[in-house]
Protein backbone atom coordinates (compact mmCIF):
# COMPACT_ATOMS: atom_id res chain seq x y z
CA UNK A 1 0.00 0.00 0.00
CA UNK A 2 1.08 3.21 -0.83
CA UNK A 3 0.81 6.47 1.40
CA UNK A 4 1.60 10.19 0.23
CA UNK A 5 3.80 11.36 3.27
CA UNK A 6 4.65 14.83 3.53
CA UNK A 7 8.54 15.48 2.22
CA UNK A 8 8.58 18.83 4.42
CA UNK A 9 6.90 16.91 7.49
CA UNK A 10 10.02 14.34 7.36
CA UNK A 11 12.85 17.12 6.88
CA UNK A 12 11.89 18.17 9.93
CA UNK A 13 12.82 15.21 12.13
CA UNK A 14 15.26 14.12 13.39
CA UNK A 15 16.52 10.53 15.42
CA UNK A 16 15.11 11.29 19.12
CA UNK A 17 18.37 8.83 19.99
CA UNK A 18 20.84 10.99 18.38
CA UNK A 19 19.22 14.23 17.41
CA UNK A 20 20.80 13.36 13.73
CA UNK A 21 19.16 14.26 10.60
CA UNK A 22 17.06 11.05 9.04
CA UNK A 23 17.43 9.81 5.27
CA UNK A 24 13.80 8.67 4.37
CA UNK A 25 13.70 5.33 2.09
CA UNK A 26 10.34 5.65 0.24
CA UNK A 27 10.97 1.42 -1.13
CA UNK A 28 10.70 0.55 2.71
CA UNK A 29 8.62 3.65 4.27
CA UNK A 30 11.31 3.69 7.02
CA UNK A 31 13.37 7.07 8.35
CA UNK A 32 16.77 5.81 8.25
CA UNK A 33 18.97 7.44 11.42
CA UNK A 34 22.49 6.40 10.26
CA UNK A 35 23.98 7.46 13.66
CA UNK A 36 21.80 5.16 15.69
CA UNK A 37 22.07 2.29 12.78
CA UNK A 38 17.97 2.31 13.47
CA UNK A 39 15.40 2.26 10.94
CA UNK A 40 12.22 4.07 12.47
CA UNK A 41 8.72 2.87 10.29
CA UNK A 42 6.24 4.70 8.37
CA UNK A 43 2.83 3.52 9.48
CA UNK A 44 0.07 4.72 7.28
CA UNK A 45 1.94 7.84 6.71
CA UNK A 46 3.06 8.44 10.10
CA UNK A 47 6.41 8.35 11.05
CA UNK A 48 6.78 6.05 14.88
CA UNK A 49 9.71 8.30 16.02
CA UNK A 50 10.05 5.65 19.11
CA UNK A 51 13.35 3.84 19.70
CA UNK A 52 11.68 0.74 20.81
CA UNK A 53 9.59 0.28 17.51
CA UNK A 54 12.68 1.23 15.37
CA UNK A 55 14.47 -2.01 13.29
CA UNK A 56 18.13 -2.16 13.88
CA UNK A 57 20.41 -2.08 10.52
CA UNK A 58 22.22 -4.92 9.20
């Protein structure tokens, strides 16, 4: 399912770990937070800015 998300919403957050700026991947409808190596989901358009629901990377 695809969900329109808001480009200017997501530029505006950042990793609530690290306070780093987030690389969106549109494929996965994740915020990617390179600094934490955590992948934070996109849930019907919303981003869950939560550590605990973030996916580690590789």
């Amino acid at each position: 399912m695809s969900v329109n998300v808001d480009r200017r919403m997501l530029e505006a957050l950042i990793c609530p770990q690290t306070h780093a700026t987030l690389r969106y991947d549109a494929a996965a409808q994740e915020l990617i937070s390179e600094s934490a190596n955590l992948a934070y989901p996109i849930r019907n358009g919303i981003p869950v800015m939560l550590v605990d629901e973030a996916r580690p990377l590789g």
